[in-house]
Protein backbone atom coordinates (compact mmCIF):
# COMPACT_ATOMS: atom_id res chain seq x y z
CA UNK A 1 75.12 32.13 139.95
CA UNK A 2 75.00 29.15 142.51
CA UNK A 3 74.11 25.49 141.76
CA UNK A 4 72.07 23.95 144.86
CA UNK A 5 74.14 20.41 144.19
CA UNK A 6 77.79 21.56 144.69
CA UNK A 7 77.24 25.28 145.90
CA UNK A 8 79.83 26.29 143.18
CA UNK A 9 79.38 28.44 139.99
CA UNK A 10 77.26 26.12 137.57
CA UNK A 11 80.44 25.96 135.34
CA UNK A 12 82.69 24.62 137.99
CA UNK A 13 80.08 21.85 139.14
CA UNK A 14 80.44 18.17 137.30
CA UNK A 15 78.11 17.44 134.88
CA UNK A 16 74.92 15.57 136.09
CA UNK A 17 75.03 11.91 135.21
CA UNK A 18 72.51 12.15 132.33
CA UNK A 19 74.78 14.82 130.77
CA UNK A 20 77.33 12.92 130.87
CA UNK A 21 76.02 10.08 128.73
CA UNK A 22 74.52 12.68 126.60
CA UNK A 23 77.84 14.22 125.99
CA UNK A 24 79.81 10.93 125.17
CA UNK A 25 76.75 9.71 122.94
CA UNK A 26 78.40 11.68 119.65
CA UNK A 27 81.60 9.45 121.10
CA UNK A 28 80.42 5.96 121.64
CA UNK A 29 77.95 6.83 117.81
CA UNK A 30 81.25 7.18 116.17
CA UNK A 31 83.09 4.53 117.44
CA UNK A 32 80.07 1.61 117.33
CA UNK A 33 80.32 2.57 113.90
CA UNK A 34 83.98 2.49 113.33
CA UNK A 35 83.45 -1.52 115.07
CA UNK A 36 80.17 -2.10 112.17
CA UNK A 37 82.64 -1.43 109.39
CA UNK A 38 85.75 -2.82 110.90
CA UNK A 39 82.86 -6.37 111.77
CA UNK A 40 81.23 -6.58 108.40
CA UNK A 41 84.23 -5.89 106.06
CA UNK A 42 83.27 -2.57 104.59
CA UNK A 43 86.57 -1.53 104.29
CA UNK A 44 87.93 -4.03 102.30
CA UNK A 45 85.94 -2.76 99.52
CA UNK A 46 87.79 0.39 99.49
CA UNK A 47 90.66 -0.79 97.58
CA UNK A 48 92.34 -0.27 94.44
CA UNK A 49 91.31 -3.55 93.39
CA UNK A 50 88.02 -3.08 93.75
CA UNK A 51 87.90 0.02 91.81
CA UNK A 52 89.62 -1.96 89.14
CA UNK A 53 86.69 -4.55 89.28
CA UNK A 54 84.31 -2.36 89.18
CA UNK A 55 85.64 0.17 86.79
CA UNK A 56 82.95 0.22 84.01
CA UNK A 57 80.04 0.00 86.06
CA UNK A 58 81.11 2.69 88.23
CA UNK A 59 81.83 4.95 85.83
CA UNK A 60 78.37 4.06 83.79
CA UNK A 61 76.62 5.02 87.12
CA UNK A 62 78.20 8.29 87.49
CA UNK A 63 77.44 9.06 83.51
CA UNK A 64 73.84 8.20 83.94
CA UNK A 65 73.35 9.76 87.56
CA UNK A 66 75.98 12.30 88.12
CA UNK A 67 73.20 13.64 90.91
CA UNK A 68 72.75 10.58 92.84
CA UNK A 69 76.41 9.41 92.38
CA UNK A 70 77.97 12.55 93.62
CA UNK A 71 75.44 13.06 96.81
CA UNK A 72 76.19 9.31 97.57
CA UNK A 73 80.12 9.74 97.04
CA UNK A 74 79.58 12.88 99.18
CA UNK A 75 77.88 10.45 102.00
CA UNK A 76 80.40 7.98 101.76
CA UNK A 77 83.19 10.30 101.85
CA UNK A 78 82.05 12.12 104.85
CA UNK A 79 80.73 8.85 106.45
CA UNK A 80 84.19 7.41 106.23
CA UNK A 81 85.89 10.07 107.07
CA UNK A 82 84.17 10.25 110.40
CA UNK A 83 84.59 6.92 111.05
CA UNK A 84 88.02 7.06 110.30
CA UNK A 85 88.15 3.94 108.48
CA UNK A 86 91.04 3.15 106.90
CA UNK A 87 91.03 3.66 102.85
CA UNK A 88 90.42 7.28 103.01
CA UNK A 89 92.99 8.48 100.66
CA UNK A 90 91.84 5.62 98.07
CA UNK A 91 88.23 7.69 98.17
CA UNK A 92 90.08 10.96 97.53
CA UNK A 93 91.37 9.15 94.91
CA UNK A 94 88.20 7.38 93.97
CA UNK A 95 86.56 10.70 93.81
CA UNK A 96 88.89 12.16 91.18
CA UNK A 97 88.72 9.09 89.37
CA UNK A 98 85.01 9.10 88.42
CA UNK A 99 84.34 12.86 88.58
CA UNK A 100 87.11 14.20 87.41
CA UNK A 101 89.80 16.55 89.31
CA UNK A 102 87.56 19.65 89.50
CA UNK A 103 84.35 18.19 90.26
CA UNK A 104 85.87 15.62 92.58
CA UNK A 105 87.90 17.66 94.25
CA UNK A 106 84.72 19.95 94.96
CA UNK A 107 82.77 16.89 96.14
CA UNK A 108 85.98 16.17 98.85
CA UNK A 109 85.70 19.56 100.42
C-alpha cells in the first residue's frame, strides 16, 4: 500500500504536519504542567513540614471521608507522578501515613 505524498509504504512516509502536533500534544500537556506547578509553588507543599503542619486536619479528613480522601490522594498521586514533580517519594510516604501501609500502599499502585 502506496501513499500519493511520498510514493512509499504509508509507514515509511513522515507524518503529516497535523499529526505531528497531534502526537507531541500528550508531550507539550505534560510538560506545561510540570512549568504550572514548578510557577505557582505546588511543590513546596509536598514536604515533610507541611505534613507536620497539617497533621490533625489531614488525618480528621481521611477519618471522616476515607472515599473522597483516597480518590483525591489517588489524583494527586498519579497527577504528580506524571508530572514528575519533585516530592514524589514524600507522597508515597504521605500515603502510608494517613491510610495506613495496606490501604496506602493499595492506593500507590
Amino acid at each position: 500500500m502506496s501513499d500519493s505524498d511520498c510514493g512509499k509504504p504509508t509507514s515509511q512516509c513522515p507524518p503529516a504536519p497535523r499529526r505531528r502536533i497531534v502526537r507531541c500534544l500528550p508531550l507539550a500537556v505534560l510538560a506545561g504542567g510540570l512549568v504550572l506547578v514548578l510557577v505557582f509553588g505546588v511543590h513546596d507543599l509536598i514536604s515533610l513540614s507541611a505534613l507536620r503542619e497539617n497533621r490533625q486536619d489531614l488525618t480528621d479528613f481521611v477519618a471522616d471521608n476515607l472515599v473522597v480522601a483516597a480518590a483525591a490522594y489517588m489524583a494527586v498521586y498519579a497527577l504528580a507522578t506524571a508530572l514528575s514533580v519533585p516530592g514524589g517519594a514524600i507522597l508515597t510516604l504521605v500515603g502510608g501515613f494517613l491510610f495506613g501501609v495496606v490501604i496506602g500502599g493499595v492506593l500507590v499502585v
